[in-house]
N, C-alpha and C. Protein backbone atom coordinates (compact mmCIF):
# COMPACT_ATOMS: atom_id res chain seq x y z
N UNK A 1 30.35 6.79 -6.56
CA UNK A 1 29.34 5.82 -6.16
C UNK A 1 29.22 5.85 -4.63
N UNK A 2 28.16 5.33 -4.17
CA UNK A 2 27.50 5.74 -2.82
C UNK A 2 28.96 4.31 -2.07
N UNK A 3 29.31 4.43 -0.81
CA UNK A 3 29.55 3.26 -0.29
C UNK A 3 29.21 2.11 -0.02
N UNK A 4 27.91 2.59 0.17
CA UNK A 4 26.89 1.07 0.51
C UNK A 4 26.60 0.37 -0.91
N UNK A 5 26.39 0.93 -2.29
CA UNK A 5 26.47 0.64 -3.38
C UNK A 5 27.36 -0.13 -3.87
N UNK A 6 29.04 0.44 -3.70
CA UNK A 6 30.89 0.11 -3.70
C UNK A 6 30.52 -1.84 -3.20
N UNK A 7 30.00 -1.55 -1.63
CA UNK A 7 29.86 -2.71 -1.01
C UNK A 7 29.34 -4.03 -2.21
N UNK A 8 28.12 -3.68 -2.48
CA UNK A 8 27.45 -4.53 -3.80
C UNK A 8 28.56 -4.78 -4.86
N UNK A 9 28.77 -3.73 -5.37
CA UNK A 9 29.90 -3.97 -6.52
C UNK A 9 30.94 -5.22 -6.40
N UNK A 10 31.69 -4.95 -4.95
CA UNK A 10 32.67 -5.34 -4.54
C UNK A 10 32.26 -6.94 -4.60
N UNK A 11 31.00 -6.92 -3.67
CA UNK A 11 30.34 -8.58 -3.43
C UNK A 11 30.42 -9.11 -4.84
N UNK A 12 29.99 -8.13 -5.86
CA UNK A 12 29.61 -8.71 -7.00
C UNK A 12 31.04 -9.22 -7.82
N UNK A 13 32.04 -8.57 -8.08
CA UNK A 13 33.25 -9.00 -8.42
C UNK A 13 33.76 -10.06 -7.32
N UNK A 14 33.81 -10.21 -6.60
CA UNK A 14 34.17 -11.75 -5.40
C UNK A 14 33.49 -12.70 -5.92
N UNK A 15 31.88 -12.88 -6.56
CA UNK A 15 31.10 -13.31 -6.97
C UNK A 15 31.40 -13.95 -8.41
N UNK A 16 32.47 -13.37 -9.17
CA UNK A 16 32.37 -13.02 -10.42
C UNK A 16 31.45 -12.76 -11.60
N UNK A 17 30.56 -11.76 -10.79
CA UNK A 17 29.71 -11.18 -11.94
C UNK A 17 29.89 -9.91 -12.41
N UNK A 18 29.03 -9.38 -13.28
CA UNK A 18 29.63 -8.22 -13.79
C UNK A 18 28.50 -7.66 -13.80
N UNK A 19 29.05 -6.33 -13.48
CA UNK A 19 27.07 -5.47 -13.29
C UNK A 19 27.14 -4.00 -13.34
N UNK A 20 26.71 -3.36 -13.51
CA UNK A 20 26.87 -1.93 -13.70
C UNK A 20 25.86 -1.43 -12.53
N UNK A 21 25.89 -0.68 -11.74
CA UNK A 21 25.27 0.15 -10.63
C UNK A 21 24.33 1.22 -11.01
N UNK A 22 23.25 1.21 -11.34
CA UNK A 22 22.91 2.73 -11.96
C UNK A 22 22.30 3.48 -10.66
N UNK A 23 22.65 4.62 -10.48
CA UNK A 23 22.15 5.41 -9.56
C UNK A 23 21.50 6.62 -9.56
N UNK A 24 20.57 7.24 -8.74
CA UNK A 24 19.38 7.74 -9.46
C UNK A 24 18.48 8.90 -8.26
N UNK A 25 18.62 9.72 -8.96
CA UNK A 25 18.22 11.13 -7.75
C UNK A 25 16.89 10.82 -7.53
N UNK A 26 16.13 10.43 -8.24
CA UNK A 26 14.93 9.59 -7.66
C UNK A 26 14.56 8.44 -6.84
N UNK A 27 13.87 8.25 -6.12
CA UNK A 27 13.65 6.41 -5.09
C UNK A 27 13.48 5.37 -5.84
N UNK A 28 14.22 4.14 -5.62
CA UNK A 28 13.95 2.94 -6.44
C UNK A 28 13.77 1.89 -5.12
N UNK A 29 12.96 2.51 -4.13
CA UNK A 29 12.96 1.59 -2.57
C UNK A 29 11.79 1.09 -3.11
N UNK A 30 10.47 1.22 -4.19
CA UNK A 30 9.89 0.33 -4.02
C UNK A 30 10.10 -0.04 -5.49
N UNK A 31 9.60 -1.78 -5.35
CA UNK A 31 9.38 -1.99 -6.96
C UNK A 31 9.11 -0.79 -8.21
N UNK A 32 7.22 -0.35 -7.40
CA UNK A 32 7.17 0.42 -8.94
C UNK A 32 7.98 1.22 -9.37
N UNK A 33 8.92 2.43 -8.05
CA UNK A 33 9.16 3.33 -8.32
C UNK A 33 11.03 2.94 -9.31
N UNK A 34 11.44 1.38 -8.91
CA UNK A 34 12.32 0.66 -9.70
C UNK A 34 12.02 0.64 -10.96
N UNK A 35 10.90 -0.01 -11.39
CA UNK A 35 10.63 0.11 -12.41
C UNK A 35 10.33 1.30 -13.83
N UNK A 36 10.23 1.63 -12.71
CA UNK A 36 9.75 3.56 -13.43
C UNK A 36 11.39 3.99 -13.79
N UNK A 37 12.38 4.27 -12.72
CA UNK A 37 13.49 4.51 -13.16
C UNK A 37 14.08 4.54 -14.17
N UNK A 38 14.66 2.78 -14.49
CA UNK A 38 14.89 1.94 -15.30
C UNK A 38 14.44 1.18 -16.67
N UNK A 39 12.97 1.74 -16.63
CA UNK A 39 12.18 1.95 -17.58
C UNK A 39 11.59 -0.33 -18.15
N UNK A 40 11.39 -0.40 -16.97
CA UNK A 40 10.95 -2.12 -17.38
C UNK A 40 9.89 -2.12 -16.54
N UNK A 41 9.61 -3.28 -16.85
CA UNK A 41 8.11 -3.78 -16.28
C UNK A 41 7.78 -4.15 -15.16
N UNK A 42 7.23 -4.14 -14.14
CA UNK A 42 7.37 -4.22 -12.33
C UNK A 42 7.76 -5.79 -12.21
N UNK A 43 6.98 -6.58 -13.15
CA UNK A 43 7.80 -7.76 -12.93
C UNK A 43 9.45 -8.38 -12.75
N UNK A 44 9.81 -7.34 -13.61
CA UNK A 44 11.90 -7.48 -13.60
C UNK A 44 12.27 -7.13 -12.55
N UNK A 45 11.17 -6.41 -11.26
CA UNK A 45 11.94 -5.84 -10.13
C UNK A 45 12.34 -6.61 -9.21
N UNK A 46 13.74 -6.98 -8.37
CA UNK A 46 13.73 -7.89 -7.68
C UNK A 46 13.79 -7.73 -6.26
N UNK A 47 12.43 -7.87 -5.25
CA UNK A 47 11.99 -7.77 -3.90
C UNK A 47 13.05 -8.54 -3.22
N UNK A 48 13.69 -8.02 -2.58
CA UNK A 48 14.65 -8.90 -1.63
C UNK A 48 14.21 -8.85 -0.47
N UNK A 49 13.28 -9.94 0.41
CA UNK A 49 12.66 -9.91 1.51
C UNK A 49 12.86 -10.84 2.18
N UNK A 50 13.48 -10.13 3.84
CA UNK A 50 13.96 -10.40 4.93
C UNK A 50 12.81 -11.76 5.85
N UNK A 51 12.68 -12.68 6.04
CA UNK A 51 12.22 -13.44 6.88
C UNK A 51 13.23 -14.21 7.60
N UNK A 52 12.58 -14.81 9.02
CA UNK A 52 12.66 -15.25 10.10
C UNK A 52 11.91 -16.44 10.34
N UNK A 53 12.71 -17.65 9.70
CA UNK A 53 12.42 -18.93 9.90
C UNK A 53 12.54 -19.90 10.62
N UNK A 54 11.74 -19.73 11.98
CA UNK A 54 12.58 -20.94 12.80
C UNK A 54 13.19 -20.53 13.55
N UNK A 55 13.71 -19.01 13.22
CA UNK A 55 14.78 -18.36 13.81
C UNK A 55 16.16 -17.88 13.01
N UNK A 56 15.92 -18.46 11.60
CA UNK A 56 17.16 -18.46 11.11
C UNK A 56 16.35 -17.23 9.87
N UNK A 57 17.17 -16.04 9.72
CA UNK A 57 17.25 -14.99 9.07
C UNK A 57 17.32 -15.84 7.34
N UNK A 58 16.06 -15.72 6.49
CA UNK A 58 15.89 -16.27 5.08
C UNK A 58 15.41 -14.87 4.73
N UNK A 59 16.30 -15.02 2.86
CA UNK A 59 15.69 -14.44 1.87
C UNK A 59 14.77 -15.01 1.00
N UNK A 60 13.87 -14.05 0.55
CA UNK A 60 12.83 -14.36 -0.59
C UNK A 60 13.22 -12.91 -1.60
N UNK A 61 13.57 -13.95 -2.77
CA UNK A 61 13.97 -12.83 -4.01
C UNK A 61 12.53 -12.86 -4.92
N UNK A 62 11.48 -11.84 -4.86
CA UNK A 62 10.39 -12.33 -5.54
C UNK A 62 10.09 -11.27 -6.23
N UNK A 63 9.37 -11.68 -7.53
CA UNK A 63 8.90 -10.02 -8.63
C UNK A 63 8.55 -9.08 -8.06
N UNK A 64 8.59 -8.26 -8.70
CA UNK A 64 8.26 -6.97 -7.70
C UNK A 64 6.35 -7.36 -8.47
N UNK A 65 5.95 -7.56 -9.14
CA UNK A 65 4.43 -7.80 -9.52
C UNK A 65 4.15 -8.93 -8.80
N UNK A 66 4.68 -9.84 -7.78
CA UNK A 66 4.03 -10.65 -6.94
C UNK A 66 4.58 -10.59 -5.43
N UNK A 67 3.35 -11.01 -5.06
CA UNK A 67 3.37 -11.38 -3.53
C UNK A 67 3.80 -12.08 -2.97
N UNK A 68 4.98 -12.35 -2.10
CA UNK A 68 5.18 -13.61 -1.16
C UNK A 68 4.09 -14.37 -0.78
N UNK A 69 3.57 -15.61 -1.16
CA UNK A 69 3.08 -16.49 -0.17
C UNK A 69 3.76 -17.32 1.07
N UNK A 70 3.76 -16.39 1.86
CA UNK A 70 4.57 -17.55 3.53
C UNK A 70 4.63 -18.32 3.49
N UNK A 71 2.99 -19.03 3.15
CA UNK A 71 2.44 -20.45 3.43
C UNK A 71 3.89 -21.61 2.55
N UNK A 72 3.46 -20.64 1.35
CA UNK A 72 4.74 -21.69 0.74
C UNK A 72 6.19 -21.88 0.83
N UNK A 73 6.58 -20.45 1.42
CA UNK A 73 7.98 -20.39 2.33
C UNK A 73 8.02 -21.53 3.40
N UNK A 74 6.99 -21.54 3.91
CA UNK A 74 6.99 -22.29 4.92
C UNK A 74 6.73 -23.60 4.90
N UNK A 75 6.45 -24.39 3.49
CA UNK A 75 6.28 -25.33 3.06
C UNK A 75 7.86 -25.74 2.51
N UNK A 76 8.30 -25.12 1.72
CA UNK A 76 10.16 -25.36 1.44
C UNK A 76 10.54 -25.22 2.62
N UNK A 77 10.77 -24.40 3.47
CA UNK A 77 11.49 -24.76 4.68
C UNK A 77 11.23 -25.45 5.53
N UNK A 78 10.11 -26.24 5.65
CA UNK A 78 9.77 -27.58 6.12
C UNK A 78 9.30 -27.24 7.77
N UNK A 79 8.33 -26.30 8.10
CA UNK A 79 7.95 -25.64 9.32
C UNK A 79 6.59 -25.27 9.01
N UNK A 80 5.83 -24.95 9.96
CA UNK A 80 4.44 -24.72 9.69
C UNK A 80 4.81 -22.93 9.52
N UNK A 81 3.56 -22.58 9.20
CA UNK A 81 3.41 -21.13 8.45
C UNK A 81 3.63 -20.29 9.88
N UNK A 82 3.56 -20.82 11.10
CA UNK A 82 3.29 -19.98 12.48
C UNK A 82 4.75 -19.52 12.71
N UNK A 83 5.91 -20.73 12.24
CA UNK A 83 7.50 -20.19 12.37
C UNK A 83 8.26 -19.40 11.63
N UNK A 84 7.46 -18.45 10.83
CA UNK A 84 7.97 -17.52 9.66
C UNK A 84 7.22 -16.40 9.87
N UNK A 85 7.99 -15.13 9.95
CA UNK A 85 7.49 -13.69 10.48
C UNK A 85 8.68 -12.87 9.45
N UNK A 86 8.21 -11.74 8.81
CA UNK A 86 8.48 -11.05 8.18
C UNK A 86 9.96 -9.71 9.08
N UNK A 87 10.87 -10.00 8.72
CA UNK A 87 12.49 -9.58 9.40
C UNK A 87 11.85 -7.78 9.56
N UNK A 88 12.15 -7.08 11.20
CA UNK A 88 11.99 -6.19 11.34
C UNK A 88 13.41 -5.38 10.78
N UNK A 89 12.72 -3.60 10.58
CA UNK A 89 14.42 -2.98 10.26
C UNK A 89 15.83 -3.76 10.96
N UNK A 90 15.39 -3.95 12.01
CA UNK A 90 16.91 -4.04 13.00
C UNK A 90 17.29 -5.47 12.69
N UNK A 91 16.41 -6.46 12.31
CA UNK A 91 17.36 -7.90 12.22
C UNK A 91 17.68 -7.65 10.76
N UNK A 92 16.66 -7.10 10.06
CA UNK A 92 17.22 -7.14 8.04
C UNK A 92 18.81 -6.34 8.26
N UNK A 93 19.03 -5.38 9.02
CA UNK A 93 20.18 -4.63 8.94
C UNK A 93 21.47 -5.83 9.61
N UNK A 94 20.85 -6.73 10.67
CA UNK A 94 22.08 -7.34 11.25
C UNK A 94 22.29 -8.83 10.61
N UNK A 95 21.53 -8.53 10.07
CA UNK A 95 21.59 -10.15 8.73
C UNK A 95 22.01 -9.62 7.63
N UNK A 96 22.00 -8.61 6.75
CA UNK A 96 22.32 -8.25 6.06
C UNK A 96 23.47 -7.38 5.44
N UNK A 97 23.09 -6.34 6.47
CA UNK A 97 24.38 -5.54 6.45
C UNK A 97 23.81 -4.27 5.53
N UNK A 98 22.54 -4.33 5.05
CA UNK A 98 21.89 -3.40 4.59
C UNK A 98 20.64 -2.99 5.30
N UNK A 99 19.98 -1.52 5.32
CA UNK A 99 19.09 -1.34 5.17
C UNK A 99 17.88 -1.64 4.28
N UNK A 100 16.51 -1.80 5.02
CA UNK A 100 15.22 -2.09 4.11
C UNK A 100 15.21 -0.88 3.06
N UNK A 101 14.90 -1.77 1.77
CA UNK A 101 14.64 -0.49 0.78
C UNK A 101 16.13 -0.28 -0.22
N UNK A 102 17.20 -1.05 0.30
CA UNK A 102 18.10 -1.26 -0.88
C UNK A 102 19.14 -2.22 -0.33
N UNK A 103 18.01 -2.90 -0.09
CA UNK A 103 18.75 -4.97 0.58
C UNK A 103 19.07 -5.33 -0.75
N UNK A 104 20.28 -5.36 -1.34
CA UNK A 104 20.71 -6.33 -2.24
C UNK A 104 20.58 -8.01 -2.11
N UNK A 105 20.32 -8.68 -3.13
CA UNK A 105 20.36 -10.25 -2.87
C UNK A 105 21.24 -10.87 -2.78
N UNK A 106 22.53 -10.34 -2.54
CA UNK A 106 24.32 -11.07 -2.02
C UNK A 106 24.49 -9.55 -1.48
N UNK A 107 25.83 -10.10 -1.10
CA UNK A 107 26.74 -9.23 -0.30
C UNK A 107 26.21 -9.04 1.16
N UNK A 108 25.74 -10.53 1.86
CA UNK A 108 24.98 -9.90 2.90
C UNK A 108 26.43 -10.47 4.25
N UNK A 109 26.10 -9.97 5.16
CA UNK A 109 27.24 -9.99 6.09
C UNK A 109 27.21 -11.71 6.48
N UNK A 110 26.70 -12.50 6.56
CA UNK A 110 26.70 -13.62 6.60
C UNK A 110 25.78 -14.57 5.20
N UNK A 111 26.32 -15.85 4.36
CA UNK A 111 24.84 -16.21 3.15
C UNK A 111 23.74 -16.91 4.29
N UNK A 112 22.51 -16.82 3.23
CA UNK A 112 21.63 -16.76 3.53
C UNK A 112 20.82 -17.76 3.11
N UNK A 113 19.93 -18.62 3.77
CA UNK A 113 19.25 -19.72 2.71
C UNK A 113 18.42 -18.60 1.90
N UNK A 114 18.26 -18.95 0.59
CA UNK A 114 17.30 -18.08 -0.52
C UNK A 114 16.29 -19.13 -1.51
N UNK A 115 15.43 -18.45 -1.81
CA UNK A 115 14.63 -18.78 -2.20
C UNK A 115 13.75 -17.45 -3.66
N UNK A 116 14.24 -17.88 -5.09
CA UNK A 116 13.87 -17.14 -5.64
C UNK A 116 12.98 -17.28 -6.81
N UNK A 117 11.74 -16.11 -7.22
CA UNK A 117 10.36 -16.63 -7.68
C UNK A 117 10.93 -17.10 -9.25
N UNK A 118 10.30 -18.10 -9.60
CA UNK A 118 10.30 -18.59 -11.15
C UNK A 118 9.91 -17.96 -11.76
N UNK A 119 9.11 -16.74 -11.65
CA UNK A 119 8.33 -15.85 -12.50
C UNK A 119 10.02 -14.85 -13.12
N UNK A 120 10.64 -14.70 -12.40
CA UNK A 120 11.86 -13.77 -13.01
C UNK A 120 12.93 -14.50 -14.51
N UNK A 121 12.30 -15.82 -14.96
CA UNK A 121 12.68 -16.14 -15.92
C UNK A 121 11.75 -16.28 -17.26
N UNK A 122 10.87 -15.63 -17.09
CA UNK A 122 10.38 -14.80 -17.91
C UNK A 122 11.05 -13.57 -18.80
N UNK A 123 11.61 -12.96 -17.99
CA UNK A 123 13.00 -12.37 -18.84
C UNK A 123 14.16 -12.62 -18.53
N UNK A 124 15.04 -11.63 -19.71
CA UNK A 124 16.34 -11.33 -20.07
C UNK A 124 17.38 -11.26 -18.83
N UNK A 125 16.55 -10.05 -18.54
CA UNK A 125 16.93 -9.11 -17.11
C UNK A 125 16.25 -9.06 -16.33
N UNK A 126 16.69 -8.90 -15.13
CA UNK A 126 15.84 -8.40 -13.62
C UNK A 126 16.90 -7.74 -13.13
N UNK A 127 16.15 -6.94 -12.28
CA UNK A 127 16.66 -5.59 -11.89
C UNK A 127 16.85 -5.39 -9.97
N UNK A 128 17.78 -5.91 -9.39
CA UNK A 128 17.83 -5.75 -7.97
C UNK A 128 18.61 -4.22 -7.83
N UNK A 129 18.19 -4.49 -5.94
CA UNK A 129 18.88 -3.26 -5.54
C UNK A 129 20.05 -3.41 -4.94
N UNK A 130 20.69 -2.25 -5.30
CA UNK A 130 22.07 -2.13 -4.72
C UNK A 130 22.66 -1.51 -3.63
N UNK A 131 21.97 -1.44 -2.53
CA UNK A 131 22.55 -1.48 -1.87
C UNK A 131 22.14 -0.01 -1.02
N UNK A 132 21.61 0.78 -1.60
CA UNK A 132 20.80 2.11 -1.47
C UNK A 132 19.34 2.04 -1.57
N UNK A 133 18.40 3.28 -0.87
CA UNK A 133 16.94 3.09 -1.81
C UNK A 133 17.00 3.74 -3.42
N UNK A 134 18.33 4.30 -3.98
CA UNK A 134 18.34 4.96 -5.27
C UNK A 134 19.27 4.33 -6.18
N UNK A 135 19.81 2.89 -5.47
CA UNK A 135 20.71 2.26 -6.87
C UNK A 135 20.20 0.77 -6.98
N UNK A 136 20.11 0.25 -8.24
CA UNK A 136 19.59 -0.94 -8.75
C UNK A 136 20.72 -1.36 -10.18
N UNK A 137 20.57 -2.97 -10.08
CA UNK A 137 21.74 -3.16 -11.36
C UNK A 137 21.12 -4.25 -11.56
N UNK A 138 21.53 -4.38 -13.16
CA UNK A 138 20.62 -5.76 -14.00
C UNK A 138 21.22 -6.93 -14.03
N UNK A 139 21.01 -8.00 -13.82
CA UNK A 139 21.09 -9.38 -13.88
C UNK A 139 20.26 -10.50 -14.41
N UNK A 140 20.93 -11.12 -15.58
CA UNK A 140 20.34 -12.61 -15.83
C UNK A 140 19.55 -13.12 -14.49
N UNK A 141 18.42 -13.70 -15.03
CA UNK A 141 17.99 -14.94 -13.60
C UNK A 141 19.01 -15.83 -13.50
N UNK A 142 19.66 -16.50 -13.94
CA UNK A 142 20.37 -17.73 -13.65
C UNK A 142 21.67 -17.46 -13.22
N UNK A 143 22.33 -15.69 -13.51
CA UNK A 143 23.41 -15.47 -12.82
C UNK A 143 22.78 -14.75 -11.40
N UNK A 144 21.98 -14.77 -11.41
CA UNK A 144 21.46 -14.04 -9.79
C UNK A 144 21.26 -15.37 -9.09
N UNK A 145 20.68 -16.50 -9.42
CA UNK A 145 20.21 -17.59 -8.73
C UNK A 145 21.78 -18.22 -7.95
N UNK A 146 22.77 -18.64 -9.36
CA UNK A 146 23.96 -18.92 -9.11
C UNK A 146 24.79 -18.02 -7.75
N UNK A 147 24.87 -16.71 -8.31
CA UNK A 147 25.41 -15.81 -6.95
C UNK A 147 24.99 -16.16 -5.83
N UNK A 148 23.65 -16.51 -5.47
CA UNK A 148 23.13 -16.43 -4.26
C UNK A 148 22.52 -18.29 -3.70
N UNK A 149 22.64 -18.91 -4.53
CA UNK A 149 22.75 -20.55 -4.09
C UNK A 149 21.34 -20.12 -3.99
N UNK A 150 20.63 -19.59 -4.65
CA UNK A 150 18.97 -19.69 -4.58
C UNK A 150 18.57 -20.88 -4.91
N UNK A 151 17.14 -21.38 -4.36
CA UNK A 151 16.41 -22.33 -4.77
C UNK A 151 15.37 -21.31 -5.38
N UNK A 152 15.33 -22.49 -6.93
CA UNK A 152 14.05 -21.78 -7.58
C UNK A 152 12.60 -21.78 -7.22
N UNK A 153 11.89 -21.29 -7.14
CA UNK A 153 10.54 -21.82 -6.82
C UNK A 153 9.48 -21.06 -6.60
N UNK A 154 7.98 -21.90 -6.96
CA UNK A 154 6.86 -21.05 -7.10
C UNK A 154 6.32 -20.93 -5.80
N UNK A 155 6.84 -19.19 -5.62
CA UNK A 155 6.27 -18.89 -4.49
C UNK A 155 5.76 -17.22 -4.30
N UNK A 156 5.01 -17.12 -5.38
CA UNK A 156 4.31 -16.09 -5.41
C UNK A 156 2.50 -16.47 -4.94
N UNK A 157 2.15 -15.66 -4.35
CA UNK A 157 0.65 -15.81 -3.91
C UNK A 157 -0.48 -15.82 -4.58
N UNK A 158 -0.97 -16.74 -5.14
CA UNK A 158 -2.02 -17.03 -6.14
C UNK A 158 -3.33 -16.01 -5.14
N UNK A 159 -4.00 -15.29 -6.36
CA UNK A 159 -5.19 -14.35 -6.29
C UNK A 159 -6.38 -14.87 -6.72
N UNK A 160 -7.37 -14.77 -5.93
CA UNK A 160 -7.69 -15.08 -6.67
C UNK A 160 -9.17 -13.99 -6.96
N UNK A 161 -8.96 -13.30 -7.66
CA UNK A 161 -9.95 -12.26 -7.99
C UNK A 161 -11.35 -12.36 -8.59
């Protein structure tokens, strides 16, 4: 197993969860190409995205089939939409301890306030990354929420087409 992967594992047993790592000569850095892997629906994919609230380094765990709405990040964190900017490579790496593209949702070098979409209890499983852009491992919603002291909530970006 890759090291940066080991790292996840490791978080994940401290955690006490149990998870299997699958790893994969193909890219799983974006949703679809997660989904394709693993063979589920883009919705199970879980976006782990870096923001800058205020100043304080927040996650958003959201489907890989929806969009962050800020506005509403920025409505739970109790700041107008102007104090939330999307985490460049270099702060996601020093908040995290990972690179963009296989930011796991724990194991980050310091926790993190989180915030994760209600749409992922729709299923069984959801599928984050581990820690690489080529490893991802499955998790209950409610043992991913638990691991990570997430708040649940609707904060995907209504379309309106």
């Amino acid at each position: 197993m890759h090291p940066t992967a080991q790292k996840v594992a490791d978080a994940a047993q401290t955690l006490g969860l149990k998870i299997e790592i699958k790893e994969f000569e193909a890219s799983t850095r974006t949703a679809q190409e997660a989904a394709q892997a693993v063979g589920c629906d883009v919705a199970q994919i879980v976006k782990s995205l870096l923001f800058v609230v205020d100043g304080q380094p927040t996650m958003a765990l959201v489907s890989g089939a929806n969009q962050l709405d800020e506005k509403k990040l920025a409505t739970l964190c109790g700041v107008s939409r102007k104090k939330i900017k999307r985490a460049d490579a270099d702060t996601a790496r020093a908040a995290t301890g990972f690179a963009i593209g296989g930011v796991p949702p724990f194991g980050h070098l310091t926790p993190l306030p989180t915030f994760i979409d209600e749409t992922f209890w729709r299923f069984e499983l959801i599928w984050a990354a581990a820690g690489t852009p080529n490893a991802v491992f499955a998790i209950k919603p409610d043992d991913l929420k638990q691991a990570t002291k997430a708040t649940v909530a609707e904060i995907k970006l209504e379309r309106s087409d």
